[in-house]
Protein backbone atom coordinates (compact mmCIF):
# COMPACT_ATOMS: atom_id res chain seq x y z
CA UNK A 1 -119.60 -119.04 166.75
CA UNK A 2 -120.72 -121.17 163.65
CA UNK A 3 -124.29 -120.07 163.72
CA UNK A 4 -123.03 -116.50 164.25
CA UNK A 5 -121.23 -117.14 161.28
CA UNK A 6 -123.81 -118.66 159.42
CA UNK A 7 -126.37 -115.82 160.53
CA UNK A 8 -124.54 -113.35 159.01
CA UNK A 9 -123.78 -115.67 155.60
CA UNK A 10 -127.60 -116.07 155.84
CA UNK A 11 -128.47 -112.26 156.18
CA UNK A 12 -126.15 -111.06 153.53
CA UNK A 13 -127.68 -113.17 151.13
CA UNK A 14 -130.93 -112.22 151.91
CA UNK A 15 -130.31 -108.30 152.34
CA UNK A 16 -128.95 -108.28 148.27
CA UNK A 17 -130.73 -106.36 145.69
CA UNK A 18 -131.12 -107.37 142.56
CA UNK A 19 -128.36 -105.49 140.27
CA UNK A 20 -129.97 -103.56 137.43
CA UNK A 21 -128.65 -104.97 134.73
CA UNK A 22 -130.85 -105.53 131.42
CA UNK A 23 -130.53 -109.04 130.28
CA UNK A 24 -129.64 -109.20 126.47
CA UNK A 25 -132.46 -111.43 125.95
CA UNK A 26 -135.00 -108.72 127.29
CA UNK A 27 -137.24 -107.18 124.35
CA UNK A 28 -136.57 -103.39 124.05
CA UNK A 29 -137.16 -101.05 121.11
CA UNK A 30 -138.22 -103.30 118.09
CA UNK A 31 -137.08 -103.22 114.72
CA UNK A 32 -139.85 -102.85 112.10
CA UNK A 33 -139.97 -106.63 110.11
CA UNK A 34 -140.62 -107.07 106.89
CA UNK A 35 -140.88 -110.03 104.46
CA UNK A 36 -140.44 -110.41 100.82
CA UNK A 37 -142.56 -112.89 98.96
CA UNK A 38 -143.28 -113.55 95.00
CA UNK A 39 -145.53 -111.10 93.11
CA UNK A 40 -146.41 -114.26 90.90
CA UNK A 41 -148.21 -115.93 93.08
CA UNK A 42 -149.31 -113.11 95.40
CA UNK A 43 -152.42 -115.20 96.65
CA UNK A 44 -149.94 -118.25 97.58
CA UNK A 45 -147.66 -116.34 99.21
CA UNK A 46 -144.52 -117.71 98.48
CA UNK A 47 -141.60 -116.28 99.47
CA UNK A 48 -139.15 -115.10 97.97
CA UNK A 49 -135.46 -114.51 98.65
CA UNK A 50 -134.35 -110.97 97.24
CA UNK A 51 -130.39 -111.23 95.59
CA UNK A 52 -127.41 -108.85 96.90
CA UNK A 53 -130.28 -107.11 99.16
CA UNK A 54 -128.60 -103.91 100.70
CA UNK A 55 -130.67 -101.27 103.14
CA UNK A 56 -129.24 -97.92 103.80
CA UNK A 57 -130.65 -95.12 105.54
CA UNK A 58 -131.37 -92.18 102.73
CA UNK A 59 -128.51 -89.45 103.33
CA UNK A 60 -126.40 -92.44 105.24
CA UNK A 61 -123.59 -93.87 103.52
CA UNK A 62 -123.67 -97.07 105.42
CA UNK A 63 -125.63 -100.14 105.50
CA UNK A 64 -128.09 -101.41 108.12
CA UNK A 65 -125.81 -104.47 109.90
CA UNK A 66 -126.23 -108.02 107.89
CA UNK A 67 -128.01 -105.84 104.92
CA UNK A 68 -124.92 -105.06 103.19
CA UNK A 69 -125.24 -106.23 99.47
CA UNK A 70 -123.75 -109.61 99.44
CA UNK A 71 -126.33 -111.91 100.39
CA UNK A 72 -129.97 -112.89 99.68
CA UNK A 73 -132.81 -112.38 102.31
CA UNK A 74 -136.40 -113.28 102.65
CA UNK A 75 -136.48 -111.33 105.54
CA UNK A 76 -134.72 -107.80 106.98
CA UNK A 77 -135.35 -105.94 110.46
CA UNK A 78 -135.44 -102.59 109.34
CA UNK A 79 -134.59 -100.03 112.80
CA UNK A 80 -136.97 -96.72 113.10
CA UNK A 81 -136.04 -93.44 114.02
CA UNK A 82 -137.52 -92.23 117.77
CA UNK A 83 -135.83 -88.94 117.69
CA UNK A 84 -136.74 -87.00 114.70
CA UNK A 85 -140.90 -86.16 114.95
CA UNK A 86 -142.47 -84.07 112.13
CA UNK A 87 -142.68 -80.10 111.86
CA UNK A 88 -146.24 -80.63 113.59
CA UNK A 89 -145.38 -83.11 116.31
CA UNK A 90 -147.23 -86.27 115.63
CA UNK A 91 -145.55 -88.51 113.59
CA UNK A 92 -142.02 -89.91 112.88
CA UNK A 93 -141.17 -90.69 109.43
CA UNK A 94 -137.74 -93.40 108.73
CA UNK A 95 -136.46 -93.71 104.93
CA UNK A 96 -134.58 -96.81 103.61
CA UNK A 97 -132.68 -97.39 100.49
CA UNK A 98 -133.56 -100.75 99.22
CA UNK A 99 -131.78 -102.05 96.97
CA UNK A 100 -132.06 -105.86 94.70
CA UNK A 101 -129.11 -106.97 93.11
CA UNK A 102 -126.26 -104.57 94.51
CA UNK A 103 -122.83 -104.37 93.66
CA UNK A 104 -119.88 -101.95 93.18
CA UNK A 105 -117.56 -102.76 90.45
CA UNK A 106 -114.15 -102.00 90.35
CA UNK A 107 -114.08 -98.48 89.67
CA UNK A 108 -116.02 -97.83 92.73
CA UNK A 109 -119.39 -97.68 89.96
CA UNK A 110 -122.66 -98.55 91.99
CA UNK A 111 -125.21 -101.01 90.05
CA UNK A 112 -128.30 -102.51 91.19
CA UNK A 113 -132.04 -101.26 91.60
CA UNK A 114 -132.79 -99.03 94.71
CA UNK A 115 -136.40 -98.29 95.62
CA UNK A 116 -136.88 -95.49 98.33
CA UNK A 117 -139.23 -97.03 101.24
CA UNK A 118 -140.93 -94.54 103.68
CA UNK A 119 -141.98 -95.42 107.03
CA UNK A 120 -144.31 -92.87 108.98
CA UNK A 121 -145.53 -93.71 112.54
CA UNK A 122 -146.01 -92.78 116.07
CA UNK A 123 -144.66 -93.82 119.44
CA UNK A 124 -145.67 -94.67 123.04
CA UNK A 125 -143.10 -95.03 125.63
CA UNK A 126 -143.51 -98.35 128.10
CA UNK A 127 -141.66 -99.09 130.76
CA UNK A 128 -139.52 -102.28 130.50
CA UNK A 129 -137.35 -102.38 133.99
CA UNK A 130 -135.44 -100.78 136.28
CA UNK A 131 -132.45 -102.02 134.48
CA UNK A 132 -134.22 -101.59 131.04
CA UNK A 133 -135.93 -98.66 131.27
CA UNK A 134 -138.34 -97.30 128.87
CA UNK A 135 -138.92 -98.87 125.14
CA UNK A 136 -140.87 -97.51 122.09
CA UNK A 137 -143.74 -99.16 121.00
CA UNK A 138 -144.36 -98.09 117.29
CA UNK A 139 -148.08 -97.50 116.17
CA UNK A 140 -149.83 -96.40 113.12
CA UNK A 141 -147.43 -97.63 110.72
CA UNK A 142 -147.26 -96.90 107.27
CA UNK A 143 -144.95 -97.56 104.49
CA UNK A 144 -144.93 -96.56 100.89
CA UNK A 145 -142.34 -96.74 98.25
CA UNK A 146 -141.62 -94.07 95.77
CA UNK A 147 -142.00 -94.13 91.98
CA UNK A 148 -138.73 -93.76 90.48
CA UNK A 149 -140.34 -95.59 87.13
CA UNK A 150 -138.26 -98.46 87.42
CA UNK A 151 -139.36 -99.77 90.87
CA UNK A 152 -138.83 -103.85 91.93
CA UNK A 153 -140.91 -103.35 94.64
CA UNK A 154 -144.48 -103.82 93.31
CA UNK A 155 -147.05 -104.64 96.13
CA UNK A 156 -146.92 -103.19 99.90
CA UNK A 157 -149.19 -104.94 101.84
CA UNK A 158 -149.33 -104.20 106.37
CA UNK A 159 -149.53 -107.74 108.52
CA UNK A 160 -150.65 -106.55 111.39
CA UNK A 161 -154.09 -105.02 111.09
CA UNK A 162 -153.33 -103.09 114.61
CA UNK A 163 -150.74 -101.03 112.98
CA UNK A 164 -148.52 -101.71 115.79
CA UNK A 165 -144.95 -102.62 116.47
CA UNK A 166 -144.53 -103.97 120.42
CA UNK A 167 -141.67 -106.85 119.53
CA UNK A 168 -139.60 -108.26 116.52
CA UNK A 169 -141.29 -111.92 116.79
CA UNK A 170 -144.28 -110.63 113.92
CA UNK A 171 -144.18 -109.61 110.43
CA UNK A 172 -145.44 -106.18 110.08
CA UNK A 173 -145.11 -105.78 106.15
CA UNK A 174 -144.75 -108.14 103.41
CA UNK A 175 -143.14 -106.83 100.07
CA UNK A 176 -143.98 -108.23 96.61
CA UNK A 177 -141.69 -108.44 94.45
């Protein structure tokens, strides 16, 4: 009786699938990662921590999470759009609010200096899982920042000489500032 027991013990362990579950350390979509260094020593590199930093979406009220105005950053992970393509079909383009120095006083009056930053790429889907699914994998990455004539961001400059985004361990831009 025990190794009747045991048999079946034994073969409903074995006969289990594994449940289809993405772990939350698994690498899906990445976020686009940028880093902000000193536009005084641009040959050095040094970074450079940027005050109150806050990054909004343009047309979106609210901030990207831990980008809210009331710290400093040397580095942001900026999330890209995957579901909005271009008139012609080939390319996605995100915008960002940047802004240095942000606050809201007590009449509700915004201060600061925003710079508009504009992201065009493409996408690939790759398959992750069976509990993941699919991810994006961003390529052809571009970003330029418009000239509102009183700009803080001075010097773009791409990281990755691949143009691609496959996972949020690399530096893609760096900002100068």
């Amino acid at each position: 009786m025990k190794k009747i027991a045991l048999f079946l013990v034994l073969l409903m362990a074995l006969g289990c699938e594994k449940d289809d579950i993405c772990p939350d350390d698994t690498v899906t979509t990445p976020r686009l990662t940028i880093e902000f260094f000193d536009i005084e020593t641009i040959e050095d590199q040094n970074p450079k921590n940027v005050a109150r930093l806050r990054a909004q979406g343009v047309d979106n009220e609210n901030p990207v999470p831990d980008l809210d105005g009331t710290s400093r950053k040397q580095k942001i992970l900026l999330p890209l759009k995957t579901t909005t393509e271009d008139p012609n079909g080939e390319s996605f383009t995100t915008e960002y609010t940047i802004w240095r120095n942000y606050q809201v006083d007590e009449n509700g009056t915004v201060t600061g200096n925003p710079d508009v930053i504009t992201i065009t790429y493409t996408t690939r889907q790759e398959y992750v899982s069976r509990g993941c699914g699919f991810k994006s994998v961003f390529e052809n990455i571009t970003m330029s920042v418009a000239d509102d004539g009183n700009r803080w961001i001075q010097v773009i400059q791409t990281v990755n000489d691949n143009q691609i985004i496959a996972d949020e361990n690399a530096t893609n831009f760096n900002i100068y500032h």
